[in-house]
C-alpha atoms as a PDB file:
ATOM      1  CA  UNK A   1     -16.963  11.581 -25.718  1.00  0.00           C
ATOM      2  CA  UNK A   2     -16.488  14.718 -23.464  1.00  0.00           C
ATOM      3  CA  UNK A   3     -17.388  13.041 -20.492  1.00  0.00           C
ATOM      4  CA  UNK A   4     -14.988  10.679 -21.230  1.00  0.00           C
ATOM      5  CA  UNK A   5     -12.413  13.227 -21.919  1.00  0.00           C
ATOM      6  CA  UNK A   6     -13.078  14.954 -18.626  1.00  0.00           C
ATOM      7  CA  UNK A   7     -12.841  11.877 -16.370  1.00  0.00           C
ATOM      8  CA  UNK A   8      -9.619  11.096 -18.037  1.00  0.00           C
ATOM      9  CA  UNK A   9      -8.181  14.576 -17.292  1.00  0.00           C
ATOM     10  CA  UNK A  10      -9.223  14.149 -13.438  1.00  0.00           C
ATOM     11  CA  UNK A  11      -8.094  11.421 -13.189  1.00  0.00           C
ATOM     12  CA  UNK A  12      -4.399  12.324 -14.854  1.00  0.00           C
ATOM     13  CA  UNK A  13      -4.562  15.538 -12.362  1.00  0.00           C
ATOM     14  CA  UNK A  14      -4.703  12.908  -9.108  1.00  0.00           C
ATOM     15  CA  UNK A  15      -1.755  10.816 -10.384  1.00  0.00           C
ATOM     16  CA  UNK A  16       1.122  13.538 -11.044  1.00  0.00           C
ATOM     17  CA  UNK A  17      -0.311  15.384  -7.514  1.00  0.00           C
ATOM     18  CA  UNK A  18       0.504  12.113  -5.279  1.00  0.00           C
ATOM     19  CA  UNK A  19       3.717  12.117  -5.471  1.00  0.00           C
ATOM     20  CA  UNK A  20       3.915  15.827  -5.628  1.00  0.00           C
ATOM     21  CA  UNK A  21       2.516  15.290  -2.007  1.00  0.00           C
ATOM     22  CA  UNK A  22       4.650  12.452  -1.506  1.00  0.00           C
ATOM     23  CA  UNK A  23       8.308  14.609  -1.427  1.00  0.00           C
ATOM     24  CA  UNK A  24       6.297  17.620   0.612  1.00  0.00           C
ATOM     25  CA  UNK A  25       5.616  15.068   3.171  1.00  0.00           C
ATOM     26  CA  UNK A  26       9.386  13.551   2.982  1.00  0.00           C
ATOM     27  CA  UNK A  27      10.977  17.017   3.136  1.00  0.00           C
ATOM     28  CA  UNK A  28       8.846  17.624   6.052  1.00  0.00           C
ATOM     29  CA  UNK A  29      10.132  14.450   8.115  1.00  0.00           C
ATOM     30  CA  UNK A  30      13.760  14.963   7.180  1.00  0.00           C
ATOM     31  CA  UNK A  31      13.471  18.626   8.682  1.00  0.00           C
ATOM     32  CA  UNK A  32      12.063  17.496  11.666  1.00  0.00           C
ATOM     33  CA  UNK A  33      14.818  14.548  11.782  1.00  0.00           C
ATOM     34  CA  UNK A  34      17.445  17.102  11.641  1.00  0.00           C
ATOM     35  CA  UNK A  35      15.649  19.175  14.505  1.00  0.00           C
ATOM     36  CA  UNK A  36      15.826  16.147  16.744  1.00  0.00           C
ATOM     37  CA  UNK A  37      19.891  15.683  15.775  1.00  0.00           C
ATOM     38  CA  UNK A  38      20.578  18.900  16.254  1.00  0.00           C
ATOM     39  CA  UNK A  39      18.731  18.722  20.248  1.00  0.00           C
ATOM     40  CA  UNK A  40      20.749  16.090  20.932  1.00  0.00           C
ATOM     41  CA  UNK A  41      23.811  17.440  19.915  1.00  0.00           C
ATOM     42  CA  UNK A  42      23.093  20.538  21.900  1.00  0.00           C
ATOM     43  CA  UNK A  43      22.877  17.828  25.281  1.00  0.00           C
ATOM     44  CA  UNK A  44      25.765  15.731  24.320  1.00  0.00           C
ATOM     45  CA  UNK A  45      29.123  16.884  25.587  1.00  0.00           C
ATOM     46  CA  UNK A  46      31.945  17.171  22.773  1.00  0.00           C
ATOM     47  CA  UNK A  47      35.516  15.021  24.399  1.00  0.00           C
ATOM     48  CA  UNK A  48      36.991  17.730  25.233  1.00  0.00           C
ATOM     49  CA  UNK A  49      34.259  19.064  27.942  1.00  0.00           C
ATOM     50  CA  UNK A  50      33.695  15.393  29.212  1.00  0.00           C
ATOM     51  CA  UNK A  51      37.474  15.291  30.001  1.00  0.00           C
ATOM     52  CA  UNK A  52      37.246  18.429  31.639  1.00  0.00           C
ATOM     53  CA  UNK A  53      33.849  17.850  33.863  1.00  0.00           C
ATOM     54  CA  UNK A  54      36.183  14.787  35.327  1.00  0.00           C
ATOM     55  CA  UNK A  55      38.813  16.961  36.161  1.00  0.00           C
ATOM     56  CA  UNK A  56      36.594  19.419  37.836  1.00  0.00           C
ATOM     57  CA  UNK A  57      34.787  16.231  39.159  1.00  0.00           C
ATOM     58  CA  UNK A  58      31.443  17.059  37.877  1.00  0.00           C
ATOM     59  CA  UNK A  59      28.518  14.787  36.532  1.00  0.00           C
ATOM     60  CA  UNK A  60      27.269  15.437  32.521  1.00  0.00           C
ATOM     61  CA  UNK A  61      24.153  16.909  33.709  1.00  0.00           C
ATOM     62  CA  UNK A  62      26.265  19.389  36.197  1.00  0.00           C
ATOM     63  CA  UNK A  63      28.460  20.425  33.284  1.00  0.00           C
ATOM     64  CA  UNK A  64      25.447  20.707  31.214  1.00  0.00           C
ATOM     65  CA  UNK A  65      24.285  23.465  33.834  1.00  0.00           C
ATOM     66  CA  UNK A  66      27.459  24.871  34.084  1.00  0.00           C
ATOM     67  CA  UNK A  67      27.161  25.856  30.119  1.00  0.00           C
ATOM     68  CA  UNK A  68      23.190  27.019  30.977  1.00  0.00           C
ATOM     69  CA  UNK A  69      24.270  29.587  33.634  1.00  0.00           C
ATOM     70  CA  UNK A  70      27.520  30.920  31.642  1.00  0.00           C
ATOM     71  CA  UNK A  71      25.176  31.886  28.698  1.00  0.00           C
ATOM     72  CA  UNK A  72      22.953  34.161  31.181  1.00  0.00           C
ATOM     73  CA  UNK A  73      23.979  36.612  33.380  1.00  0.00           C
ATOM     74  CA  UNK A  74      26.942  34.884  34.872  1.00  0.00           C
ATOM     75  CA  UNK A  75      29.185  34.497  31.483  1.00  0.00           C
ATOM     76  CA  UNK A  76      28.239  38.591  31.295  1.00  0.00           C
ATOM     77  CA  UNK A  77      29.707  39.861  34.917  1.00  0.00           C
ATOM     78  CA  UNK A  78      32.493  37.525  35.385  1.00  0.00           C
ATOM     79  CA  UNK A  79      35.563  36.577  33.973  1.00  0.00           C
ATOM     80  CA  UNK A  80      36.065  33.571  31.620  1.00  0.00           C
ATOM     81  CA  UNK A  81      38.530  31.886  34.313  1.00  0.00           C
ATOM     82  CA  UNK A  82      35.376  31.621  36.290  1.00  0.00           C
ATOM     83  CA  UNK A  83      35.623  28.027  38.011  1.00  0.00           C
ATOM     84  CA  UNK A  84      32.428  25.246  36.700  1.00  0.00           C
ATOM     85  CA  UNK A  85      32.338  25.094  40.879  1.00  0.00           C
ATOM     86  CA  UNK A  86      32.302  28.630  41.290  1.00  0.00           C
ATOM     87  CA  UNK A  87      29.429  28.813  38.526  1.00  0.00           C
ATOM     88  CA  UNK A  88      27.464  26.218  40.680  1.00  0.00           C
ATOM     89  CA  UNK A  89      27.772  27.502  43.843  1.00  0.00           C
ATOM     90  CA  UNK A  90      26.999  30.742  43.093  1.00  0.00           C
ATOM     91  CA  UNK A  91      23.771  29.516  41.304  1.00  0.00           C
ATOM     92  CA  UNK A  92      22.722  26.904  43.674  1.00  0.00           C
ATOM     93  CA  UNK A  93      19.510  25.722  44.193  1.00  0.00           C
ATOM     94  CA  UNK A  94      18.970  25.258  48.140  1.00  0.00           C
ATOM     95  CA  UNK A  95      21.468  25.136  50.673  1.00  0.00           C
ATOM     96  CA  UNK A  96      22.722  22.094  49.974  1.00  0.00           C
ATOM     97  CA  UNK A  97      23.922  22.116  47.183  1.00  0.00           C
ATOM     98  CA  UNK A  98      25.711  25.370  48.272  1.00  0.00           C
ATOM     99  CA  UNK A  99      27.567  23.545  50.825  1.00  0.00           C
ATOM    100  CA  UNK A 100      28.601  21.129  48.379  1.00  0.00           C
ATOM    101  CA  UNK A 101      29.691  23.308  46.005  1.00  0.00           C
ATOM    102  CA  UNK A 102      31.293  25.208  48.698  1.00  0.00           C
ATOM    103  CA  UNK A 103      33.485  22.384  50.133  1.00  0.00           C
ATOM    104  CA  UNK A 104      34.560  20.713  46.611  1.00  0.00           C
ATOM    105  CA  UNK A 105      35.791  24.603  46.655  1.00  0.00           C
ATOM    106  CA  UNK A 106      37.683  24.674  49.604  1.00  0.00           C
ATOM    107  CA  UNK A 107      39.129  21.162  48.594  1.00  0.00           C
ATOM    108  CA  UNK A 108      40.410  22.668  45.785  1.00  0.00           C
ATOM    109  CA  UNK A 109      41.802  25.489  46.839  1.00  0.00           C
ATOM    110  CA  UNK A 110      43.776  23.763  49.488  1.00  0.00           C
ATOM    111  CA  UNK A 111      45.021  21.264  47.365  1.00  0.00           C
ATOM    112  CA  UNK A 112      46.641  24.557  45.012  1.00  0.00           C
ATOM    113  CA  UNK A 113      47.688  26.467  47.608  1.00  0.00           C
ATOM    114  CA  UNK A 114      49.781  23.792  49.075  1.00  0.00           C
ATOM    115  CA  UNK A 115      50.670  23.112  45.058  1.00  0.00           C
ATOM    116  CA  UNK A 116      52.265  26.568  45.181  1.00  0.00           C
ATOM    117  CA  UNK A 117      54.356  26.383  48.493  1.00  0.00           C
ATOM    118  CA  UNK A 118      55.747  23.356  47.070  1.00  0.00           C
ATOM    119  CA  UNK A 119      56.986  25.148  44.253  1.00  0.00           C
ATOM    120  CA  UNK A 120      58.076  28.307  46.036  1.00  0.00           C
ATOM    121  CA  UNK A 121      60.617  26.185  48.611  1.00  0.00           C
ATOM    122  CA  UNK A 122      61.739  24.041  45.735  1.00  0.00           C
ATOM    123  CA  UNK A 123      62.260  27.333  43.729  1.00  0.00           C
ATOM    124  CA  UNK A 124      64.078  29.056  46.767  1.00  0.00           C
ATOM    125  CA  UNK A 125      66.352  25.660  47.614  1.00  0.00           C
ATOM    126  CA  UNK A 126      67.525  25.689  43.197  1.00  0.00           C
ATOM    127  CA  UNK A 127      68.303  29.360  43.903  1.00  0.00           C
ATOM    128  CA  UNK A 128      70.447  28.558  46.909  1.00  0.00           C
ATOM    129  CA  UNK A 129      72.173  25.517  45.129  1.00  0.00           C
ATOM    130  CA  UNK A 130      72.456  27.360  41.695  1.00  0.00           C
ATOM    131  CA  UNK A 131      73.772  30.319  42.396  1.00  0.00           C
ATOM    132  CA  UNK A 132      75.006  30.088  46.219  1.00  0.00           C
ATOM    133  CA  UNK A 133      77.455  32.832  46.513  1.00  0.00           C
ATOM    134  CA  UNK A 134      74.893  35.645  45.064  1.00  0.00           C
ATOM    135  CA  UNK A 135      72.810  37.681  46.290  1.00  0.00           C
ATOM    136  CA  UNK A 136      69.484  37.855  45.471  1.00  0.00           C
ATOM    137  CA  UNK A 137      69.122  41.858  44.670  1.00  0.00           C
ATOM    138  CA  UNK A 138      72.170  44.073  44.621  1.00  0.00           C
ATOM    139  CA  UNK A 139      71.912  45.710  47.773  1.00  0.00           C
ATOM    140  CA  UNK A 140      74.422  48.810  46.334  1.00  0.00           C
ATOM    141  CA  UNK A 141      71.704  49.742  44.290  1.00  0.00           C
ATOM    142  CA  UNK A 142      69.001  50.167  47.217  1.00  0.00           C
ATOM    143  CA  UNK A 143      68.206  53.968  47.601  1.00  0.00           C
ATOM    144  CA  UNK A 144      67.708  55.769  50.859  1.00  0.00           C
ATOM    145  CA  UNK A 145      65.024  55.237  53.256  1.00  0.00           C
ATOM    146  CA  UNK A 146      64.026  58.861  53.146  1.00  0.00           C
ATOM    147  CA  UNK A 147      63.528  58.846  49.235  1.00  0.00           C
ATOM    148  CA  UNK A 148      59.696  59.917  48.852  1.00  0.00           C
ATOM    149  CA  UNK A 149      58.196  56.434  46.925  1.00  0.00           C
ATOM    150  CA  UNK A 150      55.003  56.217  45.744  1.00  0.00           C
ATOM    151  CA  UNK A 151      53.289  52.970  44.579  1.00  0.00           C
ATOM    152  CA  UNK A 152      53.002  52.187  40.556  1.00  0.00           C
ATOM    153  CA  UNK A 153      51.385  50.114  38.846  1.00  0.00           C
ATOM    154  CA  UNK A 154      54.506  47.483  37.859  1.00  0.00           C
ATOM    155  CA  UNK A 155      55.952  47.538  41.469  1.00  0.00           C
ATOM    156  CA  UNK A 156      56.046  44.145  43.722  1.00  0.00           C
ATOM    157  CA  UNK A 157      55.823  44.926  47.382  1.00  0.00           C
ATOM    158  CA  UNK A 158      58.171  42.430  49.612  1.00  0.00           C
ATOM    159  CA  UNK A 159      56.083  42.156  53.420  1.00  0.00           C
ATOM    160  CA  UNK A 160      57.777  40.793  55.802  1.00  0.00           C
ATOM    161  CA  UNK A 161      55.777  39.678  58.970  1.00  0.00           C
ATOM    162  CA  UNK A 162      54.956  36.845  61.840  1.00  0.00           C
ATOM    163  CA  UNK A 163      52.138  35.524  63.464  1.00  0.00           C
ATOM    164  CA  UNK A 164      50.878  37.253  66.785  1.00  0.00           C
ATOM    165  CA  UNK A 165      52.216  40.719  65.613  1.00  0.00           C
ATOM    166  CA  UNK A 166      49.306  43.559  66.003  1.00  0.00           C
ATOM    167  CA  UNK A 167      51.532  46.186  64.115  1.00  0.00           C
ATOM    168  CA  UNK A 168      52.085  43.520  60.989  1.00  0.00           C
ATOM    169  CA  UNK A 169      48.443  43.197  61.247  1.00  0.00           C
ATOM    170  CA  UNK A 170      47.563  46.473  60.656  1.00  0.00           C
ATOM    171  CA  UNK A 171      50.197  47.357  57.934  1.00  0.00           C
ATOM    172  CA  UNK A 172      49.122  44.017  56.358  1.00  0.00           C
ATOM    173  CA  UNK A 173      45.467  45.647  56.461  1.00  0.00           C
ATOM    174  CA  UNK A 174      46.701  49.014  54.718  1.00  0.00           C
ATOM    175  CA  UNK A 175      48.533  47.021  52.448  1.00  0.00           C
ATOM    176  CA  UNK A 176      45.873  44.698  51.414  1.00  0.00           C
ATOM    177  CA  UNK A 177      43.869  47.852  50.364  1.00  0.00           C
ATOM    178  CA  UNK A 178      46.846  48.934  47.619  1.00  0.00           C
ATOM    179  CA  UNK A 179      46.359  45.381  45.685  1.00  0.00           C
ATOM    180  CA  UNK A 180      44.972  46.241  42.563  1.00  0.00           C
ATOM    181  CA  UNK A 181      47.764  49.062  42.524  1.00  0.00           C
ATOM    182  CA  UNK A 182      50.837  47.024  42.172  1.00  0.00           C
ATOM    183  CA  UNK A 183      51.619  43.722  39.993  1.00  0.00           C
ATOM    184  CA  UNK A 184      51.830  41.499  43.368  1.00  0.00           C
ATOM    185  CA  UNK A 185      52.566  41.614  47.023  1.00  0.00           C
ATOM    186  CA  UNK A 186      55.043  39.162  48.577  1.00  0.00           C
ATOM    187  CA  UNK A 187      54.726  38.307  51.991  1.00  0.00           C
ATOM    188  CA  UNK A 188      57.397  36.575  54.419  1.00  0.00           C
ATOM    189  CA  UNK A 189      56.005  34.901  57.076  1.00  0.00           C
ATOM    190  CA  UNK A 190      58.848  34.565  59.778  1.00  0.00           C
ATOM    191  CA  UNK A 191      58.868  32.434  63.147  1.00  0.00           C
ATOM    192  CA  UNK A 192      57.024  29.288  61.196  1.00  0.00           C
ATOM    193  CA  UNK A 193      58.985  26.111  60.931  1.00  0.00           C
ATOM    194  CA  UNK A 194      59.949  25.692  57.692  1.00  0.00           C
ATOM    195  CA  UNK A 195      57.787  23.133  55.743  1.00  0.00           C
ATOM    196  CA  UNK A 196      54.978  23.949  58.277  1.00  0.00           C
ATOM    197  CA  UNK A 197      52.634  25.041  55.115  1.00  0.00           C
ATOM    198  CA  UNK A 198      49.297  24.197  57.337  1.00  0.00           C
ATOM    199  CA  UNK A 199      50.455  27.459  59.715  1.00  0.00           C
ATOM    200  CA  UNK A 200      50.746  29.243  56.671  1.00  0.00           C
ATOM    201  CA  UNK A 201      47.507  28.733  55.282  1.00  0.00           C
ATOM    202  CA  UNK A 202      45.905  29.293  58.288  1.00  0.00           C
ATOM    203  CA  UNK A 203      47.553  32.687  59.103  1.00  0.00           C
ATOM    204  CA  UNK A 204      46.488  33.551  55.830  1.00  0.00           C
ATOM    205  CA  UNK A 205      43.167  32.426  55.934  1.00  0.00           C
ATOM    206  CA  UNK A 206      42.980  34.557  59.295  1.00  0.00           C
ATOM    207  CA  UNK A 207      44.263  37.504  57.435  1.00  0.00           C
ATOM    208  CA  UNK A 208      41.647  37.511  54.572  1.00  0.00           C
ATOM    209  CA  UNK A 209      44.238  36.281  52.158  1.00  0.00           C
ATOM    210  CA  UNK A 210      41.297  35.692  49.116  1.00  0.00           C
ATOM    211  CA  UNK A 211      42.232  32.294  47.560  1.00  0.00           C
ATOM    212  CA  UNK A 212      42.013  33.645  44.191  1.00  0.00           C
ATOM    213  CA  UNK A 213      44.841  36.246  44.950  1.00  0.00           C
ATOM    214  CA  UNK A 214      46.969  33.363  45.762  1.00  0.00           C
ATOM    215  CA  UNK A 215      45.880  31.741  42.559  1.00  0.00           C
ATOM    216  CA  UNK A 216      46.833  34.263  40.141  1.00  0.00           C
ATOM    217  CA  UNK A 217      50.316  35.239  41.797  1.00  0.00           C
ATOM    218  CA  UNK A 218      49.055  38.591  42.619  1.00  0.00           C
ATOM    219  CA  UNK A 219      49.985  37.460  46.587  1.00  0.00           C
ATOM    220  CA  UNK A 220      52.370  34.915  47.042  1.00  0.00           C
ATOM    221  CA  UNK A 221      53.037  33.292  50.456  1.00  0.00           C
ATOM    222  CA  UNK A 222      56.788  32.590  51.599  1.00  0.00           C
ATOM    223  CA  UNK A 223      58.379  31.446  54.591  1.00  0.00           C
ATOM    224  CA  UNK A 224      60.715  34.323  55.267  1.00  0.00           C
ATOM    225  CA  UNK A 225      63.787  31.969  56.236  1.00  0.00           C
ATOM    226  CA  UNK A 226      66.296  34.597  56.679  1.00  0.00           C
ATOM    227  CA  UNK A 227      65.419  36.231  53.640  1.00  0.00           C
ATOM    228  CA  UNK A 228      65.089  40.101  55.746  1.00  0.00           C
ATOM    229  CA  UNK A 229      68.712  39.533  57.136  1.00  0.00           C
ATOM    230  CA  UNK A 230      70.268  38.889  53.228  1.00  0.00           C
ATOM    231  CA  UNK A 231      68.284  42.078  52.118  1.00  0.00           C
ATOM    232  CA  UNK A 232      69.074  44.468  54.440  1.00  0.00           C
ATOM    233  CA  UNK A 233      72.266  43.513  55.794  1.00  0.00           C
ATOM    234  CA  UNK A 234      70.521  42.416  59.111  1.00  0.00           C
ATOM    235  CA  UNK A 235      69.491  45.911  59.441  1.00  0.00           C
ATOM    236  CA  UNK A 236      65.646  44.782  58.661  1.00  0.00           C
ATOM    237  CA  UNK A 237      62.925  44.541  61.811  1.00  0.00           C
ATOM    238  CA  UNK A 238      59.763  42.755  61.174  1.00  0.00           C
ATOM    239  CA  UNK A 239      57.577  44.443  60.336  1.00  0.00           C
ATOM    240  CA  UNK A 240      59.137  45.660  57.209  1.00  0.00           C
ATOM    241  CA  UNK A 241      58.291  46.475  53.555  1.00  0.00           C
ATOM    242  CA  UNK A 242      60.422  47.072  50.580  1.00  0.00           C
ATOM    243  CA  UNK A 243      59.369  47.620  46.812  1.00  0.00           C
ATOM    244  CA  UNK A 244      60.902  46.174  44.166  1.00  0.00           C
ATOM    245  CA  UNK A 245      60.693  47.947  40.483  1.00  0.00           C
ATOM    246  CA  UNK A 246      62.545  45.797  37.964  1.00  0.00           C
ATOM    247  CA  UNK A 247      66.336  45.429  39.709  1.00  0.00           C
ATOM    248  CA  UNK A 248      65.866  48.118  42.062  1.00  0.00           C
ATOM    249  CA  UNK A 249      64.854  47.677  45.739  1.00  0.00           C
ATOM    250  CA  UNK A 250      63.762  50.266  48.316  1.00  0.00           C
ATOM    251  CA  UNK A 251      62.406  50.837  51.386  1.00  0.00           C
ATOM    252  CA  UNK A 252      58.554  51.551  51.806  1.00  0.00           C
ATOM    253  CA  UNK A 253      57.627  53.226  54.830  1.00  0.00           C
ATOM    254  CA  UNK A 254      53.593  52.928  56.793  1.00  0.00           C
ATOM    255  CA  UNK A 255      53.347  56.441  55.731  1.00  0.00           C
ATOM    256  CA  UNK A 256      53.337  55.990  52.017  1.00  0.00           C
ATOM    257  CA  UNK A 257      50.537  53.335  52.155  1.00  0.00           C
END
């Protein structure tokens, strides 16, 4: 009778441990389900970045790189406006690819640059039909030449130059050097025919114009169409700079640079 009694017991022990066994084993599939969802999501790009690698023209597993490299070093150093080609480029993998990067670059850059000349001319034509019979600054407020200025942070610097000038091209170069002083430098570029924006993006790729400068406003690049003559009265020789702080404009000499 205890033998009996025993085997019984074993054999109740077996049955409730199966399925005891039975849910370990489930739980331990589902978790490694959800592993495998959650690697895919991580590789699958949400609407919002697929609509974006098209604009930048860039394939899912390009993008997918892009994201790699901004969570290393690159996301760290620069800034978040950081370009998915710029990313690329820098990070390239053989010299290829760098050129590739480099021209879909230049593409685009070329593309916004003639964007923003566009704009400026249609900007400076509505100015000229909305408001023809004012001037631009009130010249009765412009100080004297021999007023001591000093560049600040919130000033915008008005250069006005041409091509094949050596003393624009050197007060262009001490200019250049006061950038991250002043809230943007505007530069007139006089003795191109107007709507010629090719000779103006090659005079300022010849003058080390950075692209980026052009993208953010902090240099903007105008054809000067008479603009000297309204400021100054026709008193103005190329080259010539003037600062602008709010409504005021005056006259900033080489020597304050």
């Amino acid at each position: 009778m205890s033998n009996q009694w025993k085997l019984a017991s074993l054999i109740l022990v077996l049955v409730i441990s199966v399925p005891a066994f039975a849910v370990e084993v489930s739980g331990t599939q589902v978790k490694e389900s959800d592993t495998s969802v959650s690697t895919t999501d991580e590789n699958t790009l949400t609407p919002s970045e697929w609509a974006r690698s098209r604009l930048w023209e860039l394939s899912e597993t390009e993008w997918r790189r892009y994201k790699q490299l901004m969570q290393g070093i690159r996301g760290s150093i620069s800034p978040p406006t950081i370009s998915p080609i710029e990313v690329l480029g820098i990070h390239a993998r053989d010299q290829d690819e760098r050129r590739r990067y480099a021209e879909m670059w230049t593409r685009a850059m070329r593309e916004d640059v003639s964007r923003i000349l566009a704009f400026q001319r249609a900007y400076d034509e509505a100015g000229k039909r909305l408001y023809p019979n004012e001037q631009l600054i009130d010249l009765d407020r412009l100080p004297s030449a021999d007023k001591t200025n000093f560049l600040q942070p919130g000033d915008r610097v008005l250069f006005f130059t041409r091509p094949d000038c050596s003393a624009c091209d050197a007060l262009l170069d001490k200019l250049l050097k006061h950038i991250d002083k002043v809230a943007a430098i505007d530069i007139y570029i006089a003795g191109v025919k107007a709507g010629d924006d090719q000779s103006v993006r090659d005079w300022a790729a010849a003058h080390a114009i950075k692209p980026e400068w052009v993208r953010s406003r902090r240099v903007t690049l105008n054809h000067e169409a008479g603009v000297l003559e309204r400021l100054t009265q026709g008193k103005g020789e190329i080259p010539y700079i003037l600062r602008r702080q709010g409504k005021d404009l005056s006259v900033l000499r080489a020597s304050e640079l």
